[in-house]
Structures are given as structure tokens and as C-alpha cells.
N, C-alpha and C. Protein backbone atom coordinates (compact mmCIF):
# COMPACT_ATOMS: atom_id res chain seq x y z
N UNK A 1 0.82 -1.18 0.00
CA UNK A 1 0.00 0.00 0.00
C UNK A 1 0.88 1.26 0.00
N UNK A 2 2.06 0.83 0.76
CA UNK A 2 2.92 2.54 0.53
C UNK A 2 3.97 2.00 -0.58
N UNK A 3 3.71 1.05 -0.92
CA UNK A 3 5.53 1.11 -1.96
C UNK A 3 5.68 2.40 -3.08
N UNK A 4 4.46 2.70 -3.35
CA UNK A 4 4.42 3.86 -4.67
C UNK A 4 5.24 4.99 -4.05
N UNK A 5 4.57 5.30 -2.86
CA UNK A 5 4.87 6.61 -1.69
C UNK A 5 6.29 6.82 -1.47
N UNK A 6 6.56 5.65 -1.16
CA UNK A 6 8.29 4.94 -0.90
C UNK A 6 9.00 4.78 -1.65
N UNK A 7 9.05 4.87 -3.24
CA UNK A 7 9.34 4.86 -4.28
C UNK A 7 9.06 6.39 -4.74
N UNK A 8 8.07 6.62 -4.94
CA UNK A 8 8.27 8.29 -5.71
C UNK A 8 9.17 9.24 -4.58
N UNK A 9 9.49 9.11 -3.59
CA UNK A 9 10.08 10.46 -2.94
C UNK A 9 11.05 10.78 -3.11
N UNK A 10 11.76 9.98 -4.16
CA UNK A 10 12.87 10.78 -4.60
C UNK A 10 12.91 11.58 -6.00
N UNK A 11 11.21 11.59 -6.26
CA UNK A 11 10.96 12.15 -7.57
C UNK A 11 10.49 13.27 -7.24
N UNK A 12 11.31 14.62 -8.32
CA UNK A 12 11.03 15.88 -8.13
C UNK A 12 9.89 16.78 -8.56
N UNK A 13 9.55 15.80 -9.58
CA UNK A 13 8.17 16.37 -10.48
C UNK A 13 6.97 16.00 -9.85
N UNK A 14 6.72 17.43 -9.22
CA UNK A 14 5.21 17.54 -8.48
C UNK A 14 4.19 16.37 -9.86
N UNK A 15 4.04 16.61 -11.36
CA UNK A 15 3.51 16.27 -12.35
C UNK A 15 3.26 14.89 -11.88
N UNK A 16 4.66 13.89 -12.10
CA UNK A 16 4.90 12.58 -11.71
C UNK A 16 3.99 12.09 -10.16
N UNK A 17 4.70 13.06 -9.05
CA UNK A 17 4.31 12.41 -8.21
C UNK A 17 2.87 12.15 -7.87
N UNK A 18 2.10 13.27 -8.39
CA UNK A 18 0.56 13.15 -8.29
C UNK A 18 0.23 12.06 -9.51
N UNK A 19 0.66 11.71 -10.47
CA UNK A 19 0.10 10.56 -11.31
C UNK A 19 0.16 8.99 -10.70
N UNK A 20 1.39 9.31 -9.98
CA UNK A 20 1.85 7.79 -9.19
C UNK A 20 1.08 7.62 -8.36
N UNK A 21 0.39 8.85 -7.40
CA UNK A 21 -0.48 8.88 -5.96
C UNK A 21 -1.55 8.48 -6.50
N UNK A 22 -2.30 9.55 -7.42
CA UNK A 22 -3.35 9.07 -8.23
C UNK A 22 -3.87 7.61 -8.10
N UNK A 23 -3.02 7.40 -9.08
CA UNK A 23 -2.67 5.65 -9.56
C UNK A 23 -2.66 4.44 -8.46
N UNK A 24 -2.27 4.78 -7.78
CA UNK A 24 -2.03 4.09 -6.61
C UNK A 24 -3.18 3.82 -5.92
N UNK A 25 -3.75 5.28 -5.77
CA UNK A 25 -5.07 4.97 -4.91
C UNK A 25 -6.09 4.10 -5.74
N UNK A 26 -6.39 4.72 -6.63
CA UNK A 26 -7.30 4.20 -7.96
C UNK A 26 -7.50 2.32 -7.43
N UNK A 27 -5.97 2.07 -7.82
CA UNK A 27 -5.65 0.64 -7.79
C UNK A 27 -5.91 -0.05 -6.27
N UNK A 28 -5.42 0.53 -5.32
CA UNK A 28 -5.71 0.11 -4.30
C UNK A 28 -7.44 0.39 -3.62
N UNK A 29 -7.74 1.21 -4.07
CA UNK A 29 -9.35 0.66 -4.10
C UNK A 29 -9.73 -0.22 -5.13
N UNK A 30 -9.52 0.11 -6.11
CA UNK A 30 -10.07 -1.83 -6.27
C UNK A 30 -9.70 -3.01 -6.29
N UNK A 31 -8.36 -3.07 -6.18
CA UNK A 31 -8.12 -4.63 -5.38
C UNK A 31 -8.41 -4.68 -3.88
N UNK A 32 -9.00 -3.71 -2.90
CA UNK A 32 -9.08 -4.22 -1.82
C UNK A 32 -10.62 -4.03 -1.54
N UNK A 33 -11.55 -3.35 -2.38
CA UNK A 33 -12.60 -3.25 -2.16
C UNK A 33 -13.72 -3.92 -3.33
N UNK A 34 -13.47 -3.73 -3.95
CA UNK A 34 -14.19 -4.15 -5.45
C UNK A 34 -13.58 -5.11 -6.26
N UNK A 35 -12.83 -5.53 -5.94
CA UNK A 35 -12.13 -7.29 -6.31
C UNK A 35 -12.15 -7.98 -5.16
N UNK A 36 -12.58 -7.70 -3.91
CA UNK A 36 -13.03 -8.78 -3.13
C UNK A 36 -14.41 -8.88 -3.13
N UNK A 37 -15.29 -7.87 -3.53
CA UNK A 37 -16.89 -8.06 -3.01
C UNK A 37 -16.88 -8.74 -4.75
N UNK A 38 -15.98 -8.72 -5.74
CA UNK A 38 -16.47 -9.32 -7.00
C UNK A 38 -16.33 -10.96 -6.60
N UNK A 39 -14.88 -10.92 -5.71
CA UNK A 39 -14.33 -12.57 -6.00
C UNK A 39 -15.53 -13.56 -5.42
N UNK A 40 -16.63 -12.34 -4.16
CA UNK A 40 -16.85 -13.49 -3.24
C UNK A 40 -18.80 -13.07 -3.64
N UNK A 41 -18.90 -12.81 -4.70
CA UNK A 41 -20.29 -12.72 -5.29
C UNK A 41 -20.11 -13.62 -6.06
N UNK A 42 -21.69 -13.88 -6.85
CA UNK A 42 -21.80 -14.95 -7.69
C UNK A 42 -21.58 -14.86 -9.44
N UNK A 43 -20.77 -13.83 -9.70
CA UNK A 43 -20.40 -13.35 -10.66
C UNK A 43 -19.05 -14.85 -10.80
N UNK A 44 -19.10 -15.35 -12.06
CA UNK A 44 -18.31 -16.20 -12.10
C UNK A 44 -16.81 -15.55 -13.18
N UNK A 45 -16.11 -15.27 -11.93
CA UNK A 45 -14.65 -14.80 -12.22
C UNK A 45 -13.44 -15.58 -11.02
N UNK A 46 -12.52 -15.93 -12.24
CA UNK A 46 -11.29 -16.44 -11.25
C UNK A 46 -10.57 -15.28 -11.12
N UNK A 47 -9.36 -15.63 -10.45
CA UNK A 47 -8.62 -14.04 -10.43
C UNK A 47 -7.44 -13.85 -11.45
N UNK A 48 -7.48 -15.20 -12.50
CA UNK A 48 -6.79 -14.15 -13.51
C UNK A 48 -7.40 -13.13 -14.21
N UNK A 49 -8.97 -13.12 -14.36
CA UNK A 49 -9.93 -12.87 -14.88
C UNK A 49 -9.89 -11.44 -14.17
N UNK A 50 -10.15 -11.39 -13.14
CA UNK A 50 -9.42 -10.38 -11.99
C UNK A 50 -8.63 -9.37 -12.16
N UNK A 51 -7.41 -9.86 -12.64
CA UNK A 51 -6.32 -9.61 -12.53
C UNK A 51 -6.24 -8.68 -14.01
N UNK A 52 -7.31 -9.27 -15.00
CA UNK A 52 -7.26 -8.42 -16.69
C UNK A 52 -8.03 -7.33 -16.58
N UNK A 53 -8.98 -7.44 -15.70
CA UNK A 53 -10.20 -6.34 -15.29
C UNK A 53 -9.24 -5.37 -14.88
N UNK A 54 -8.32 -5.59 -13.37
CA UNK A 54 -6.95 -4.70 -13.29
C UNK A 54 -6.48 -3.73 -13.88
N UNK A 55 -5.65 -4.29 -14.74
CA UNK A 55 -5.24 -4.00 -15.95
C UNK A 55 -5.72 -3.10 -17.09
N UNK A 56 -7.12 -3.53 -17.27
CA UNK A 56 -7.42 -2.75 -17.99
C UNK A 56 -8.15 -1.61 -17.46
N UNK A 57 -8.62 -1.24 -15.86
CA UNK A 57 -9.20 -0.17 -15.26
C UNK A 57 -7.69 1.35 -15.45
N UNK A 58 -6.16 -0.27 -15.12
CA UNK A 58 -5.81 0.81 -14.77
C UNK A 58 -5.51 1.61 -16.36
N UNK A 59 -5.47 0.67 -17.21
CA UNK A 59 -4.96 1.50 -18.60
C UNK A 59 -6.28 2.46 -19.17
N UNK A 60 -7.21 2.51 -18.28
CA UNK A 60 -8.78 3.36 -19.06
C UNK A 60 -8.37 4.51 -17.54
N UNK A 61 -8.16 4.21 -16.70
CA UNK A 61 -7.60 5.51 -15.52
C UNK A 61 -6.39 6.39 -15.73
N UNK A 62 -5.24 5.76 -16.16
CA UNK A 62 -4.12 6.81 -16.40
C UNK A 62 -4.61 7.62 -17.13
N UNK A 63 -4.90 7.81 -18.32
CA UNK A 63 -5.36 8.94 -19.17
C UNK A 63 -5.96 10.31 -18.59
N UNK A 64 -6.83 9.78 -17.47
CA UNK A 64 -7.50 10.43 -16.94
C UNK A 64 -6.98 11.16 -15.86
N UNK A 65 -6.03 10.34 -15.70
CA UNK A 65 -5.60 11.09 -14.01
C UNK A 65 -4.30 11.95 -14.60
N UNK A 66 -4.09 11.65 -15.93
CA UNK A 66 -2.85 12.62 -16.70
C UNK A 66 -3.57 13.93 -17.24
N UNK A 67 -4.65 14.02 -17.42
CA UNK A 67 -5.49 15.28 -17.85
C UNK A 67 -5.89 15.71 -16.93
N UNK A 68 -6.31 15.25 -15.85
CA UNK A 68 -6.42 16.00 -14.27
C UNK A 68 -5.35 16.57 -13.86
N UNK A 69 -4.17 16.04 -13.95
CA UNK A 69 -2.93 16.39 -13.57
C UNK A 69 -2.83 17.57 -14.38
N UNK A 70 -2.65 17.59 -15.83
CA UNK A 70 -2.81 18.58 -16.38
C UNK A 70 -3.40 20.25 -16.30
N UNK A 71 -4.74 19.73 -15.37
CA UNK A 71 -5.46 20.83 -15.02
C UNK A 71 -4.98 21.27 -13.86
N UNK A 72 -4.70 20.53 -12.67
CA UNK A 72 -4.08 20.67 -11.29
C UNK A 72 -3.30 20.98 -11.18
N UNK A 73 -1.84 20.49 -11.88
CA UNK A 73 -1.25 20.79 -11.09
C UNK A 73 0.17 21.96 -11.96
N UNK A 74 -0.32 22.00 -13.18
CA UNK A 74 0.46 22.89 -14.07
C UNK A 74 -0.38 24.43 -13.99
């Protein structure tokens, strides 16, 4: 949960560091909240299945949190 945190602080670009925080959170709400209430409903998904949903939230979220950034923090 902190490795991003623990990892960006040696990065100087306010830009960067809010995309990584962003990102981070994004991700860590849904693997700890919305990939467990999926795994343990009757929705029939394994967790590689899981794991592509992941993946592809996070590649449909960066975009987004790079044009927010955009607006924020420039």
C-alpha cells in the first residue's frame, strides 16, 4: 500500500508524483474493495480474470488522471 509513496520520494516532479499517488489509490481501491466483493459474489470470475479487469481499469484511468494532472497541477 505505501511502496508507490516509498518509491516516488525521490521524484522531483510535483507532475509525476501526483500521477503515481493518483494511480495508486485508484488501484488500491479496487483490489481491496471491489475485487473482493467481486471474487466473493456470484459473478463467475477467477482471479486471472481479476487480474485483466486490473489491468485494464488501470490502462482506461491513467489517461484520466494525466489530464487531471494537467489541469491541477500545471
Amino acid at each position: 500500500m505505501f511502496l508507490p509513496a516509498i518509491l516516488a520520494t525521490g521524484i522531483e516532479s510535483e507532475f509525476t508524483r501526483f500521477v503515481i499517488a493518483a494511480l495508486s489509490v485508484t488501484q488500491l481501491i479496487y483490489m481491496s474493495e471491489v475485487g473482493a466483493v467481486t471474487l466473493k459474489s456470484n459473478i463467475p470470475l477467477n482471479f486471472l480474470e481479476l487480474g485483466a479487469i486490473f489491468l485494464i481499469r488501470t490502462v482506461i484511468t491513467l489517461p484520466i488522471i494525466v489530464a487531471i494532472a494537467h489541469l491541477f497541477v500545471f
